[in-house]
N, C-alpha and C. Protein backbone atom coordinates (compact mmCIF):
# COMPACT_ATOMS: atom_id res chain seq x y z
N UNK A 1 -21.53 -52.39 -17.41
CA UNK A 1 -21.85 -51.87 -16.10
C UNK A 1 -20.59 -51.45 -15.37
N UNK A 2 -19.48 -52.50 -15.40
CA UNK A 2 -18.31 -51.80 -14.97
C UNK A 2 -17.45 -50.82 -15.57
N UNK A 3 -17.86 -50.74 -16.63
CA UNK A 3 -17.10 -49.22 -17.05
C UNK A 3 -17.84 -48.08 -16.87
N UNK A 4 -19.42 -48.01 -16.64
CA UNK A 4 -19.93 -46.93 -15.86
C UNK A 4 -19.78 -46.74 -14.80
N UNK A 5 -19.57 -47.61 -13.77
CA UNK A 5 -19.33 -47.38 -12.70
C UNK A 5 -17.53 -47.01 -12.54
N UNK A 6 -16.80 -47.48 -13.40
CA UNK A 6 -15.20 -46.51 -13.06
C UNK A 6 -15.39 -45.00 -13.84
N UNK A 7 -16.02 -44.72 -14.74
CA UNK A 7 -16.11 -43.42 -15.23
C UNK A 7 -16.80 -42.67 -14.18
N UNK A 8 -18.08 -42.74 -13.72
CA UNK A 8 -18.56 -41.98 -12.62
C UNK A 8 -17.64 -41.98 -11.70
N UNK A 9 -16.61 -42.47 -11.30
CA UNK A 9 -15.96 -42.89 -9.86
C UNK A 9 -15.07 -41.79 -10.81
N UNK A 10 -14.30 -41.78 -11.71
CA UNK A 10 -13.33 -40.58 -12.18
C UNK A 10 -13.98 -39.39 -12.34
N UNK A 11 -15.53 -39.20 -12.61
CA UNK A 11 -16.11 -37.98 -13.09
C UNK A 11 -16.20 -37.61 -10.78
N UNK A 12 -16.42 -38.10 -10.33
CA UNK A 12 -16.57 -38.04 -8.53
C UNK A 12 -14.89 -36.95 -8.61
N UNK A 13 -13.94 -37.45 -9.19
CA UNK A 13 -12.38 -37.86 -8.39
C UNK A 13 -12.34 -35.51 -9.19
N UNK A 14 -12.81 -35.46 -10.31
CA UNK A 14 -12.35 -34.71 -10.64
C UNK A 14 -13.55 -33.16 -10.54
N UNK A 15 -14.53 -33.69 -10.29
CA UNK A 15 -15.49 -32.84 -10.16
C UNK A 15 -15.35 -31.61 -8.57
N UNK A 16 -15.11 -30.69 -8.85
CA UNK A 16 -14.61 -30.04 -7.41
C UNK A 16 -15.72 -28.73 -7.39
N UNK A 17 -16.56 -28.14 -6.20
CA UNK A 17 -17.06 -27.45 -6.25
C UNK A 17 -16.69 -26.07 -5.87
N UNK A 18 -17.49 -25.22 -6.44
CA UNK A 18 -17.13 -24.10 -6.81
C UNK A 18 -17.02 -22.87 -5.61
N UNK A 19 -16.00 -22.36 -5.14
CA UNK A 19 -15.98 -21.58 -4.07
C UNK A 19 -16.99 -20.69 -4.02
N UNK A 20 -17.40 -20.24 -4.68
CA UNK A 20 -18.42 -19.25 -4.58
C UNK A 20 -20.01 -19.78 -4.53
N UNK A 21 -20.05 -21.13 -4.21
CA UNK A 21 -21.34 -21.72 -4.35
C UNK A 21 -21.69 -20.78 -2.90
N UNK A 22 -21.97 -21.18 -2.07
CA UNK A 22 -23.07 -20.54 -0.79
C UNK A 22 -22.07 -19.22 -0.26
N UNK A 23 -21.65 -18.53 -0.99
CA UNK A 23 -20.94 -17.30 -0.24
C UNK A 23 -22.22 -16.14 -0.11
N UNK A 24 -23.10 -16.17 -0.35
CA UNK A 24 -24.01 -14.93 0.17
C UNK A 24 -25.10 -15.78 1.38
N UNK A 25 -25.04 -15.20 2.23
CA UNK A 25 -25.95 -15.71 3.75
C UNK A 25 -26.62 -14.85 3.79
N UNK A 26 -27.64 -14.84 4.91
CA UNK A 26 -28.79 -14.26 5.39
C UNK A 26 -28.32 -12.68 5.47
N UNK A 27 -27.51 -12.35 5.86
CA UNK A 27 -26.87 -11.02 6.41
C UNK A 27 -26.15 -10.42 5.40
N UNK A 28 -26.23 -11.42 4.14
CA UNK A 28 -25.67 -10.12 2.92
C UNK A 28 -26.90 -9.47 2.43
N UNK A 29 -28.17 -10.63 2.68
CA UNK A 29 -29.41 -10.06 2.06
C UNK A 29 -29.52 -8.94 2.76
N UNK A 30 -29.75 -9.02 4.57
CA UNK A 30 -30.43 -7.91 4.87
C UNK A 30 -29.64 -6.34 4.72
N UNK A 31 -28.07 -6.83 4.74
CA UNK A 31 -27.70 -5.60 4.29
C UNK A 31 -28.05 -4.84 2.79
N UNK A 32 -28.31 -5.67 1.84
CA UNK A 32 -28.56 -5.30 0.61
C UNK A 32 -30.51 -4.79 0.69
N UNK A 33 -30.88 -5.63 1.40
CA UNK A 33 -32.23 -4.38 1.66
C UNK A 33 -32.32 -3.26 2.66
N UNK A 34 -31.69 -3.59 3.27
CA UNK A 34 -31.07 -1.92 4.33
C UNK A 34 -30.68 -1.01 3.25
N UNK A 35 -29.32 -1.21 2.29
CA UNK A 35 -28.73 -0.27 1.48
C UNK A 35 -30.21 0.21 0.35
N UNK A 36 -30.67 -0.29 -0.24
CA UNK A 36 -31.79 -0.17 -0.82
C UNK A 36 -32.80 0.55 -0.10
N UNK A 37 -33.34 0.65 1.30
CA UNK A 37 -34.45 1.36 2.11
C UNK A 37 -33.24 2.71 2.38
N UNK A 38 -31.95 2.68 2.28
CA UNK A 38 -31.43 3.96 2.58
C UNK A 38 -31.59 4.82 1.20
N UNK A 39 -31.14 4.42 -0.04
CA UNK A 39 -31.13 4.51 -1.06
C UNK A 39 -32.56 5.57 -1.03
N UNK A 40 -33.63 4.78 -1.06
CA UNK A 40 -34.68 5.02 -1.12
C UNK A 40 -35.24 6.50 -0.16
N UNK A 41 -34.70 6.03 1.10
CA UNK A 41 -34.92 7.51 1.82
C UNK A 41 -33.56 8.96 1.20
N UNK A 42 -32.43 8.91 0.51
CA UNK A 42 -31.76 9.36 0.27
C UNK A 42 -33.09 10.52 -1.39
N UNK A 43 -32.88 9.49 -1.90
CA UNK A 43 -33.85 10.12 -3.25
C UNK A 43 -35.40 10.73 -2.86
N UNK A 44 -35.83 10.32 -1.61
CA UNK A 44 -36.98 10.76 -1.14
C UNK A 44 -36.42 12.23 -0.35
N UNK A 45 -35.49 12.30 0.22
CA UNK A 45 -35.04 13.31 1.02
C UNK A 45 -34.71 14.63 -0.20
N UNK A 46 -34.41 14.15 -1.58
CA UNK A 46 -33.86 15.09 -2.25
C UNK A 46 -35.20 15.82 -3.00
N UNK A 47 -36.15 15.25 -2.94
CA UNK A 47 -37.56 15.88 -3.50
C UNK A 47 -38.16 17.10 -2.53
N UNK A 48 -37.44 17.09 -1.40
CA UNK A 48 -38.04 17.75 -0.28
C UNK A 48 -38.07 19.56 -0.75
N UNK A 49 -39.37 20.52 -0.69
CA UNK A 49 -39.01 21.48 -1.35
C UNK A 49 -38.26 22.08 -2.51
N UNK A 50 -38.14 23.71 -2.18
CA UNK A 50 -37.76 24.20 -3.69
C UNK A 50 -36.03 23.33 -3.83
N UNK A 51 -35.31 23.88 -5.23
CA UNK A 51 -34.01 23.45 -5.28
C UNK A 51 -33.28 23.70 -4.32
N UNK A 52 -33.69 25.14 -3.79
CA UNK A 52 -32.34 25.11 -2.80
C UNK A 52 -32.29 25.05 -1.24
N UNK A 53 -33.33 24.08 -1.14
CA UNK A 53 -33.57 23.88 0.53
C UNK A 53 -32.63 22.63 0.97
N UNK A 54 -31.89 23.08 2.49
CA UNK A 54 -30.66 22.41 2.97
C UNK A 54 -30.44 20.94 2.94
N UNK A 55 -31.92 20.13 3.08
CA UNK A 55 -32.28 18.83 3.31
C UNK A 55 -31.62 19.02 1.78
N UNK A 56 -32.20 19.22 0.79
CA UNK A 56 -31.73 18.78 -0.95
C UNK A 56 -30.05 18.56 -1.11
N UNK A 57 -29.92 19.50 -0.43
CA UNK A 57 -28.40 19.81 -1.11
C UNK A 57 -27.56 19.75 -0.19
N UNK A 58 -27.66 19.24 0.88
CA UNK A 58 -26.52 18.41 2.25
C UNK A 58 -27.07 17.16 2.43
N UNK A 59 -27.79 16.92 2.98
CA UNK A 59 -28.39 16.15 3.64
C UNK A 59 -28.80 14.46 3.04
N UNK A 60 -29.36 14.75 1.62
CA UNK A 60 -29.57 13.91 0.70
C UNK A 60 -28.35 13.38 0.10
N UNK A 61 -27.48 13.98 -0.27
CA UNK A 61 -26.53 13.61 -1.12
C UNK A 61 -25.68 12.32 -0.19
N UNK A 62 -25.30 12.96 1.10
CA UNK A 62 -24.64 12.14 2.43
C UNK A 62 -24.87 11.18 2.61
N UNK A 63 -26.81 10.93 2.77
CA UNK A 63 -27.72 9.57 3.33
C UNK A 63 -27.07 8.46 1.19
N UNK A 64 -27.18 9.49 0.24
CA UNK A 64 -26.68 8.46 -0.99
C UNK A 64 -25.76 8.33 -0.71
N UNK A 65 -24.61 8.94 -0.71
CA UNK A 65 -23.31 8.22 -0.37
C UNK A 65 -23.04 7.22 0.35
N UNK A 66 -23.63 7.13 1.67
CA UNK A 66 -23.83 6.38 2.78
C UNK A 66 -23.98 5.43 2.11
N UNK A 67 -25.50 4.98 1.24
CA UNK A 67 -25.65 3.83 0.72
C UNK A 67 -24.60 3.33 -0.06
N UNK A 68 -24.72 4.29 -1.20
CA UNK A 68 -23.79 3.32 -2.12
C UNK A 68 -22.65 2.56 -2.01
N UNK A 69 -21.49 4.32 -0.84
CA UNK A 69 -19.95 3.52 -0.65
C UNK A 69 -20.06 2.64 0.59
N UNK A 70 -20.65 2.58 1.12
CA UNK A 70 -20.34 1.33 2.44
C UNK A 70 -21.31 0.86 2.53
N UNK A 71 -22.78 0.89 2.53
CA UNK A 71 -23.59 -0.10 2.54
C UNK A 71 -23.60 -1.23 1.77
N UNK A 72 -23.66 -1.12 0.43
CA UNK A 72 -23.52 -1.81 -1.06
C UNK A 72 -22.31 -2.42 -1.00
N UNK A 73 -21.52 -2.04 -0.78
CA UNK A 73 -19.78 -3.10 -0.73
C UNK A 73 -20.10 -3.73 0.08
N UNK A 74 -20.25 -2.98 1.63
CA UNK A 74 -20.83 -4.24 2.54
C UNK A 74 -21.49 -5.45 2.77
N UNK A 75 -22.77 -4.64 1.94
CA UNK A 75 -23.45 -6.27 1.92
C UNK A 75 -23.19 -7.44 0.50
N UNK A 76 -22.46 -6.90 -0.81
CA UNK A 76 -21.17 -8.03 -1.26
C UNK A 76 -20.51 -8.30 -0.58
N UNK A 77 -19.14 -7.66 0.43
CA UNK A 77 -18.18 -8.68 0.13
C UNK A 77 -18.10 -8.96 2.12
N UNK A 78 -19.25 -9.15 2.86
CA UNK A 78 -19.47 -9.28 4.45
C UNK A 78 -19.24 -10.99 4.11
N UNK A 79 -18.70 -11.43 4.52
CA UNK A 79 -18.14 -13.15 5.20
C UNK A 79 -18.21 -13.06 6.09
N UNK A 80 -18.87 -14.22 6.65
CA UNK A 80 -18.46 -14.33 8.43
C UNK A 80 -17.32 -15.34 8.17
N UNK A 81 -16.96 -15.37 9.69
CA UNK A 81 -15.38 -15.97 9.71
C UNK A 81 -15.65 -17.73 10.10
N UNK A 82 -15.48 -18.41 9.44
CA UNK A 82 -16.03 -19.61 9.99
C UNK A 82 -14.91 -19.71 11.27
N UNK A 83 -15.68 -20.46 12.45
CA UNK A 83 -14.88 -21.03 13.71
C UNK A 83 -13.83 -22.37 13.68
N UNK A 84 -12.62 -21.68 14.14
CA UNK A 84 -11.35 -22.50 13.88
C UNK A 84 -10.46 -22.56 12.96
N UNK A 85 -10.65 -21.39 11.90
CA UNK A 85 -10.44 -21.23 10.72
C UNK A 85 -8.93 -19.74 10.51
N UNK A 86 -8.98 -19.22 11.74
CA UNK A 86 -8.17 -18.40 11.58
C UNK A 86 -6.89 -18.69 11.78
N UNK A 87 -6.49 -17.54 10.67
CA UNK A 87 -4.94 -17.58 9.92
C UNK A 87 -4.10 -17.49 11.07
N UNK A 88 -4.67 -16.43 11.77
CA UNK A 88 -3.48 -15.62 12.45
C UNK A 88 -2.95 -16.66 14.00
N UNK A 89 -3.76 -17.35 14.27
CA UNK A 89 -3.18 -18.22 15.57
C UNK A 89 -2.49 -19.17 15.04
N UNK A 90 -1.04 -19.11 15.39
CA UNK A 90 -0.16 -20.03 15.10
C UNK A 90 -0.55 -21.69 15.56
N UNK A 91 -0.44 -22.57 14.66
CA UNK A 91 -0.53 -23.51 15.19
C UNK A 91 0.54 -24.63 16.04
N UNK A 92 -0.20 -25.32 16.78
CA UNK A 92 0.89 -26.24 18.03
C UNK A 92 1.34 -27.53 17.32
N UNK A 93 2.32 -27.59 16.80
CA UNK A 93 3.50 -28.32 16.30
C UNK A 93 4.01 -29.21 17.13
């Protein structure tokens, strides 16, 4: 019994959890279904009429871009800043 109980107490000492356990919150989801409903109106916008109507070929391409380059990064790599945590205020010594 006492050598299970010092092995668990060393498996405690060395077991460290993993930074990336809870890094996605509520607000990476909704950005990742925002980017997805833009997505979605982007490919819907490009069906609009013949090939060469303005919505197809300005308009659509912009609303995809939109999504992919800043929505989609956004809602990976958005952290909020936990409180008390910042670098930049020197601390009182």
């Amino acid at each position: 019994m006492a050598k299970q109980l010092r092995h668990q107490s060393r498996l405690k000492k060395f077991k460290k959890d993993s930074p990336f356990k809870n890094y996605w919150g509520n607000t990476n989801y909704i950005l990742l279904g925002v980017g997805i409903f833009v997505l979605v109106i982007g490919f819907y916008l490009m069906t609009f009429g013949p090939w060469d109507n303005p919505v197809s070929l300005s308009i659509s391409p912009i609303v995809l871009l939109v999504a992919y380059l800043i929505i989609f990064p956004l809602s990976i790599l958005y952290r909020k800043k936990k409180k008390g945590t910042d670098e930049n205020v020197p601390s009182k010594n």
